[in-house]
N, C-alpha and C. Protein backbone atom coordinates (compact mmCIF):
# COMPACT_ATOMS: atom_id res chain seq x y z
N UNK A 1 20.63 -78.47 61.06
CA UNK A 1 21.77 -79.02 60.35
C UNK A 1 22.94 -78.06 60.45
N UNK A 2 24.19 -78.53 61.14
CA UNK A 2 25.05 -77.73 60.88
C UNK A 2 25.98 -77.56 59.77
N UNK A 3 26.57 -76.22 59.77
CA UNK A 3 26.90 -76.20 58.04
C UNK A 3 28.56 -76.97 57.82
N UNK A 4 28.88 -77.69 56.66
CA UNK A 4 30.03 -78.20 56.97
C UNK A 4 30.96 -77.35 56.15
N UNK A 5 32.50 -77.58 56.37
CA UNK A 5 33.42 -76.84 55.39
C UNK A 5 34.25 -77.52 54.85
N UNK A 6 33.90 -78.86 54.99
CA UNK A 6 35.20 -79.52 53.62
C UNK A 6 33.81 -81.02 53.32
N UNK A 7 33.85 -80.65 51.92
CA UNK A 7 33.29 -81.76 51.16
C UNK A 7 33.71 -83.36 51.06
N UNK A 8 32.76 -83.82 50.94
CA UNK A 8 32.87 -85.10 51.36
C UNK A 8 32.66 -85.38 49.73
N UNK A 9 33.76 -86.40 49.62
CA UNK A 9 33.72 -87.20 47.89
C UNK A 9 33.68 -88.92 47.86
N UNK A 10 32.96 -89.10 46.94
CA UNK A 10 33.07 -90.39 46.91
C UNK A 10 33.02 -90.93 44.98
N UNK A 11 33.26 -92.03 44.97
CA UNK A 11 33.23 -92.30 43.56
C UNK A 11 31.50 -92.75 43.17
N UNK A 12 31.49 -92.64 42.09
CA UNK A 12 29.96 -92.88 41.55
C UNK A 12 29.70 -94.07 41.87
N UNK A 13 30.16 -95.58 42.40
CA UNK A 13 29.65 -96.51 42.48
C UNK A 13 29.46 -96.34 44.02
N UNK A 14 30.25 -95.62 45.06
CA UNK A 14 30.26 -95.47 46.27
C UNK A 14 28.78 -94.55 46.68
N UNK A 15 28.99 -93.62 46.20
CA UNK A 15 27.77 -93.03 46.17
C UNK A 15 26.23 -93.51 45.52
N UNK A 16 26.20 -94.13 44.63
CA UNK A 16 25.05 -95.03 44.10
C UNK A 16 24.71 -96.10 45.58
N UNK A 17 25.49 -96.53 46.13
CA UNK A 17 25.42 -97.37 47.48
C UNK A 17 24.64 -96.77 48.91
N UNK A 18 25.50 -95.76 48.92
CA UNK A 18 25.14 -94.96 49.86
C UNK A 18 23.41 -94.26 49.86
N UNK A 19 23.26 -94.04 48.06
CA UNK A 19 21.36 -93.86 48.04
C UNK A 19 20.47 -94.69 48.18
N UNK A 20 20.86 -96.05 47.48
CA UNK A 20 20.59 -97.34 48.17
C UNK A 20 20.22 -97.47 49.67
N UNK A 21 21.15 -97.28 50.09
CA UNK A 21 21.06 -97.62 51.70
C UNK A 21 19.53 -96.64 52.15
N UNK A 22 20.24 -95.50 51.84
CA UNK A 22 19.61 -94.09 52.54
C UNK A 22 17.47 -94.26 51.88
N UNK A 23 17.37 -95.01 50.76
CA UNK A 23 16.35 -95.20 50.34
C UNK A 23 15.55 -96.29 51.21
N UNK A 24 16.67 -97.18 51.43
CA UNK A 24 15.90 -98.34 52.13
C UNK A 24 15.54 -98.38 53.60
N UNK A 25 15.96 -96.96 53.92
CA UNK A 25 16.23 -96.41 55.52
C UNK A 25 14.81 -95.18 55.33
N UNK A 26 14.19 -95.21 54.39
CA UNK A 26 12.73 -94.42 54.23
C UNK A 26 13.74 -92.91 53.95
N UNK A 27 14.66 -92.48 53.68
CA UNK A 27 15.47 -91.23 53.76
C UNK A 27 14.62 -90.32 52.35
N UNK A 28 14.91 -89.51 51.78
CA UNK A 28 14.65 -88.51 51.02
C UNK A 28 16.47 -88.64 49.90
N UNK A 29 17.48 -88.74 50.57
CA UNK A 29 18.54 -88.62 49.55
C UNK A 29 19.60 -88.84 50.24
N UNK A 30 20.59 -89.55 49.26
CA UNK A 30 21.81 -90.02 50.53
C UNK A 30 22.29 -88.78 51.53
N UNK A 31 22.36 -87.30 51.28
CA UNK A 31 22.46 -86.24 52.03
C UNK A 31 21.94 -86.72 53.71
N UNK A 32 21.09 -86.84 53.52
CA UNK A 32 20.43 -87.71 55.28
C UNK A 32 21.33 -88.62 56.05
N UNK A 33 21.46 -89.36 55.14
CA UNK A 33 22.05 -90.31 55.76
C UNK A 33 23.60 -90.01 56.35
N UNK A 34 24.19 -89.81 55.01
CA UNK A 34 25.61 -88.64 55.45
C UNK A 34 25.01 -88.21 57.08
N UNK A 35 24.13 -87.19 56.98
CA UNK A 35 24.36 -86.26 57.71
C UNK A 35 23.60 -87.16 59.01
N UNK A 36 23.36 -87.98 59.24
CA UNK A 36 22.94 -88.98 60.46
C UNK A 36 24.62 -89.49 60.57
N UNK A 37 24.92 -89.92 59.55
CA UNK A 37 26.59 -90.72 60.38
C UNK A 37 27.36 -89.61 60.29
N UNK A 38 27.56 -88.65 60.39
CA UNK A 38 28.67 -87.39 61.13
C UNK A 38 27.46 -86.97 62.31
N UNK A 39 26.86 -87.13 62.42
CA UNK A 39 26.36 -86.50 63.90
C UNK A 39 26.39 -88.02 65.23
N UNK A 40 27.02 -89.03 64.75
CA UNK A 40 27.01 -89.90 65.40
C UNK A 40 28.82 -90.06 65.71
């Protein structure tokens, strides 16, 4: 994993979405998933 230097923000309903997704994708925490769509 490479390390990043500017944080990524989202609002609490955006982010509640994003664990959603990342859960239904077998992931561990939306962090994964993030870090699958910046390496793409």
């Amino acid at each position: 994993m490479k390390d990043r230097s500017m944080p990524v923000c989202f609002t609490a309903e955006q982010y509640a979405i994003i664990e959603t997704i990342a859960k239904q994708k077998g992931m561990l925490n939306a962090g994964q998933l993030l870090e699958e769509a910046l390496e793409q």
